[in-house]
Protein backbone atom coordinates (compact mmCIF):
# COMPACT_ATOMS: atom_id res chain seq x y z
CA UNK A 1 0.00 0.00 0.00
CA UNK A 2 1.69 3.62 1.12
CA UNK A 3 5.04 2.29 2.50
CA UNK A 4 5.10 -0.29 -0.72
CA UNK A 5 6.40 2.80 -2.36
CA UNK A 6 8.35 3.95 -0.68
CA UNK A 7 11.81 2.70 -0.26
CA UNK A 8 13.81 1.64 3.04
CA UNK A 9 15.75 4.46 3.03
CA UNK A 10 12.85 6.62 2.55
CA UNK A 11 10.80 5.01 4.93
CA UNK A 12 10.79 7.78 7.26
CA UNK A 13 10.01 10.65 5.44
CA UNK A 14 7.02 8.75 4.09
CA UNK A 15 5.86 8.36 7.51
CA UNK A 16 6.26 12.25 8.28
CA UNK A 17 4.04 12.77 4.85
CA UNK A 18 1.59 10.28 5.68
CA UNK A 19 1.23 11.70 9.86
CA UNK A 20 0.75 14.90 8.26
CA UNK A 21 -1.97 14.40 5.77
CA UNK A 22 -3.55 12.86 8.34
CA UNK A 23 -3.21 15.64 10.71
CA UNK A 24 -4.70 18.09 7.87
CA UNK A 25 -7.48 15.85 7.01
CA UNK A 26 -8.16 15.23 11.26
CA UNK A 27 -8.23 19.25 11.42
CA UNK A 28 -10.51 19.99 8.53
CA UNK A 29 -12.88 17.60 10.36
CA UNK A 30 -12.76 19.04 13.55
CA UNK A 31 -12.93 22.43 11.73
CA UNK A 32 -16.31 21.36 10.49
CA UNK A 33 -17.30 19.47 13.44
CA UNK A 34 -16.90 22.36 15.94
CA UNK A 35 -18.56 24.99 13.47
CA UNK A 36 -21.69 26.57 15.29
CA UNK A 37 -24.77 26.42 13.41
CA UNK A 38 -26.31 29.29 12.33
CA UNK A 39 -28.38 31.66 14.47
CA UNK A 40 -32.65 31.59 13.63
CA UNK A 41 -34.28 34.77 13.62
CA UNK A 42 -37.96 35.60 13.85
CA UNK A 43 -39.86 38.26 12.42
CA UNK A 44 -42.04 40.46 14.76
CA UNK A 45 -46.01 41.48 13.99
CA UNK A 46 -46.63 44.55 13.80
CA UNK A 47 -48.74 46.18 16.66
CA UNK A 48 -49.54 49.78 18.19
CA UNK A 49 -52.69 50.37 15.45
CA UNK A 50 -54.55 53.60 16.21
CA UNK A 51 -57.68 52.66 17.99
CA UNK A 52 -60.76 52.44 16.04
CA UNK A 53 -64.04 53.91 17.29
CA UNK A 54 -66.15 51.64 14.57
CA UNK A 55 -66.96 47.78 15.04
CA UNK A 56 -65.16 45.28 13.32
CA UNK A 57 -66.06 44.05 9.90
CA UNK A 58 -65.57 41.46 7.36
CA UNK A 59 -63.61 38.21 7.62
CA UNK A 60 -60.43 37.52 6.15
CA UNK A 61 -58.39 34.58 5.17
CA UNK A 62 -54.26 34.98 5.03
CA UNK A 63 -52.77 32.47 2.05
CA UNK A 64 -49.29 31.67 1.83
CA UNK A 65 -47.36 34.33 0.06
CA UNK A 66 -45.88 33.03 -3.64
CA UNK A 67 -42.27 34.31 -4.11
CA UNK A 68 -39.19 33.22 -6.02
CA UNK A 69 -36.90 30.12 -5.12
CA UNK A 70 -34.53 32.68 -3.89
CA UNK A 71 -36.65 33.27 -1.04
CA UNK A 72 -38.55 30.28 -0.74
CA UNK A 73 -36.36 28.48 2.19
CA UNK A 74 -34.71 29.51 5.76
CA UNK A 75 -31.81 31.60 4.17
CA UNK A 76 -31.55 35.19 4.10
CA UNK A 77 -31.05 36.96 0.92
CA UNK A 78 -27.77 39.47 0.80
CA UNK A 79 -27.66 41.31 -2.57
CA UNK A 80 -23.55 42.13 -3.21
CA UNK A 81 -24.43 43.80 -6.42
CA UNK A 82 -27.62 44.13 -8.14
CA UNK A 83 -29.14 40.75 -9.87
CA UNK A 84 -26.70 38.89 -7.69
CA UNK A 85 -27.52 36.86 -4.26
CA UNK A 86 -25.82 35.33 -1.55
CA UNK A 87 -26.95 34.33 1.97
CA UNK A 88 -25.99 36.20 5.25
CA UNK A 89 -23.80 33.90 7.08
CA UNK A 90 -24.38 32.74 10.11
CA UNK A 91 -27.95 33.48 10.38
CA UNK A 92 -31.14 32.63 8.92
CA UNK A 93 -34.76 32.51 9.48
CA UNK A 94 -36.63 30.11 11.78
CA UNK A 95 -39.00 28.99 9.43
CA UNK A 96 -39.17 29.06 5.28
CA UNK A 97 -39.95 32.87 4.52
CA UNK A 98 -43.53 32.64 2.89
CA UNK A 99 -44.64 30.78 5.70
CA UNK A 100 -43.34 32.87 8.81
CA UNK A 101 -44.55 36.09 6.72
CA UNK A 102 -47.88 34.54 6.71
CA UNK A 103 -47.69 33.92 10.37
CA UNK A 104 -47.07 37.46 10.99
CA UNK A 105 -48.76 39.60 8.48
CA UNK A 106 -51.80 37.16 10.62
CA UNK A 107 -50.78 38.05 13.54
CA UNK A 108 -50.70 41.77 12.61
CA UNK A 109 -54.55 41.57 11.89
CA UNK A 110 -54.74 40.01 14.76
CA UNK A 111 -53.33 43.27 17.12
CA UNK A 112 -54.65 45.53 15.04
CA UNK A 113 -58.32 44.25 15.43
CA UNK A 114 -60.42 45.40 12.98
CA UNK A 115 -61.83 42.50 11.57
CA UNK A 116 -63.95 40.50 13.01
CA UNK A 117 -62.16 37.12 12.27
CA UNK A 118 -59.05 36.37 10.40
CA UNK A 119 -57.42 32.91 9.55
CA UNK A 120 -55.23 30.63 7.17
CA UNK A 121 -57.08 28.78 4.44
CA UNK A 122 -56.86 25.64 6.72
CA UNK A 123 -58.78 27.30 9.67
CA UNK A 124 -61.76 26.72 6.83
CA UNK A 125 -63.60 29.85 8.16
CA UNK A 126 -66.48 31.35 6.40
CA UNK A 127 -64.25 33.96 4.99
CA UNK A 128 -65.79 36.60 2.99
CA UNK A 129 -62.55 37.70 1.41
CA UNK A 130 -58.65 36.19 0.87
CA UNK A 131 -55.29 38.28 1.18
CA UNK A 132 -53.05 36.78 -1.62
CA UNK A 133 -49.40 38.01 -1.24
CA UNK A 134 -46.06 37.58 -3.22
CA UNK A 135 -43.16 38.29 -1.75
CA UNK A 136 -40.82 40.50 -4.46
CA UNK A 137 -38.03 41.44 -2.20
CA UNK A 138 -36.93 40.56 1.48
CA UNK A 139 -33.16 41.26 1.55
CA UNK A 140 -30.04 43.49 2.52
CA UNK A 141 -28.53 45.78 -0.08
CA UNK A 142 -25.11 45.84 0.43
CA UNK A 143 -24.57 48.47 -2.46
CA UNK A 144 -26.59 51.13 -0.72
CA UNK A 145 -26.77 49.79 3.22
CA UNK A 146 -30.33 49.10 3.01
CA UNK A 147 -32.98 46.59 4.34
CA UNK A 148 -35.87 46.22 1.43
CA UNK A 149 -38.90 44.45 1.83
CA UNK A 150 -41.38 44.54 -1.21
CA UNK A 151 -45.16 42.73 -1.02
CA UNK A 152 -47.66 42.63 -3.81
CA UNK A 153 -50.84 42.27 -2.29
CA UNK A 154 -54.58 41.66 -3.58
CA UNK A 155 -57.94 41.13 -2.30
CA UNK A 156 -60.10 38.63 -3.72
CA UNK A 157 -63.71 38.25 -3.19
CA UNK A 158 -64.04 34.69 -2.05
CA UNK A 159 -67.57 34.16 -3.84
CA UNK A 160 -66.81 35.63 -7.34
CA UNK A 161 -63.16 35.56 -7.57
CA UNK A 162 -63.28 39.25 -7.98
CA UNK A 163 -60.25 40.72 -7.11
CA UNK A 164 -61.07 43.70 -5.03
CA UNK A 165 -58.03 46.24 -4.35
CA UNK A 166 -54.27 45.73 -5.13
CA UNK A 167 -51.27 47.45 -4.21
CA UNK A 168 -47.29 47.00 -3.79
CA UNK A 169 -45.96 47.84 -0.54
CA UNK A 170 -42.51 48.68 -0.72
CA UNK A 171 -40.54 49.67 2.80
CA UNK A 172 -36.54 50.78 2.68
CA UNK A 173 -34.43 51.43 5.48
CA UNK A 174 -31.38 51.92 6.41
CA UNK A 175 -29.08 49.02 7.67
CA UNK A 176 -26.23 49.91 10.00
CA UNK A 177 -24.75 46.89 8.85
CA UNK A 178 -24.89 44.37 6.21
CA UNK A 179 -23.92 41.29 8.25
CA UNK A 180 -25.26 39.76 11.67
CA UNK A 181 -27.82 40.73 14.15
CA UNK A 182 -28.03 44.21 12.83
CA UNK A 183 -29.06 43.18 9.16
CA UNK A 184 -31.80 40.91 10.28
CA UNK A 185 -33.13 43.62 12.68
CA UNK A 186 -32.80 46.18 9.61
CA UNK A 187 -35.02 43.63 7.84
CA UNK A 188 -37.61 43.37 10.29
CA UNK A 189 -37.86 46.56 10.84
CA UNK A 190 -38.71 46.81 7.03
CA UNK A 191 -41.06 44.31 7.33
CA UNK A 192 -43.07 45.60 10.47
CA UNK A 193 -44.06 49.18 8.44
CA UNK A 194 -45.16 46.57 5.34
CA UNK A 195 -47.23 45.24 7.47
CA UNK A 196 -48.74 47.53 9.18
CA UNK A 197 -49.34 49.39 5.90
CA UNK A 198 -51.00 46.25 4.48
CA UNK A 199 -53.31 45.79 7.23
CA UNK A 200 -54.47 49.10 7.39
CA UNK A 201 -55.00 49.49 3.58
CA UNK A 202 -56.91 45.25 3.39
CA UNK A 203 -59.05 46.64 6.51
CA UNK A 204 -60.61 50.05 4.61
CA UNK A 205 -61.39 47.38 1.54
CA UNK A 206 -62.62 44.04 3.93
């Protein structure tokens, strides 16, 4: 095997070469071994709607938002240049995006109260009207130092089909930094003033 090539004389050195690619191999494993996984984030609902002196109205059910493969999974979208995309490292959601923005655009409706039921399609409520979402942007822009969250939103009449109102919601703010903790709270900060805007905009049409 190994030391069949080698000669006597050589024996030694062959031993050295062999301990040390052993050693390498030993310390990329550990290397990968020891690496900490990557930190989950949340998003946060938004909350602190302006009270409402009217009664609740209308019921409405919150689908899954559609969105590209680039944001269709746990990672969080960095954008080094435009029409290019990496992920932030060493972070990423807690859940695939569409689904934890559903979870929190609901719970949004859900503070701001002003309907008098809201759900997800498998709740099966008597819903008078559906929220369809796509998810066009959700990111950090290194170029400019920005957080951008973009939502294209419609209302659909559940009975007819009949879409009802439409309207993209697009939030930018500045990031202090482009990596870490402070571009995921850059993010949701982004994402709490789309929200908002969406539920106050879906509750004057419900």
């Amino acid at each position: 095997m190994f030391f069949g090539l080698c000669s006597r004389a050589r024996v030694p050195a062959c031993v050295f070469a062999l301990a040390f690619a052993l050693a390498g191999c030993s310390g990329g494993l550990g290397g990968l071994l020891s690496s900490a996984p990557p930190a989950a984030y949340d998003l946060a609902a938004a909350s602190d709607f302006p009270r409402r002196s009217v009664s609740a109205r209308g019921q409405l059910v919150i689908a899954e938002p559609a969105t590209l493969a680039a944001y269709d999974s746990e990672k969080i979208v960095v954008r080094p240049a435009p029409g290019e995309a990496a992920q932030l490292g060493g972070a990423q959601w807690q859940d695939r995006l569409p689904r934890l923005v559903q979870a929190r655009i609901l719970q949004s409706f859900e503070n701001a109260s002003r309907l008098r039921a809201v759900g997800r399609p498998v709740d099966k409520l008597s819903n008078d009207f559906a929220l369809i979402t796509d998810i066009r942007a959700f990111e950090i822009s290194v170029a400019d130092n920005t957080a951008v969250v973009e939502i294209a939103a419609k209302i659909v009449r559940e009975r007819t089909g009949r879409i009802m109102a439409a309207r993209v919601f697009r939030v930018v703010v500045p990031a202090p930094s482009t990596q870490g903790a402070p571009a995921v709270q850059a993010i949701n900060e982004a994402f709490v003033k789309a929200a908002r805007q969406i539920v106050l905009w879906a509750a004057g049409v419900v």
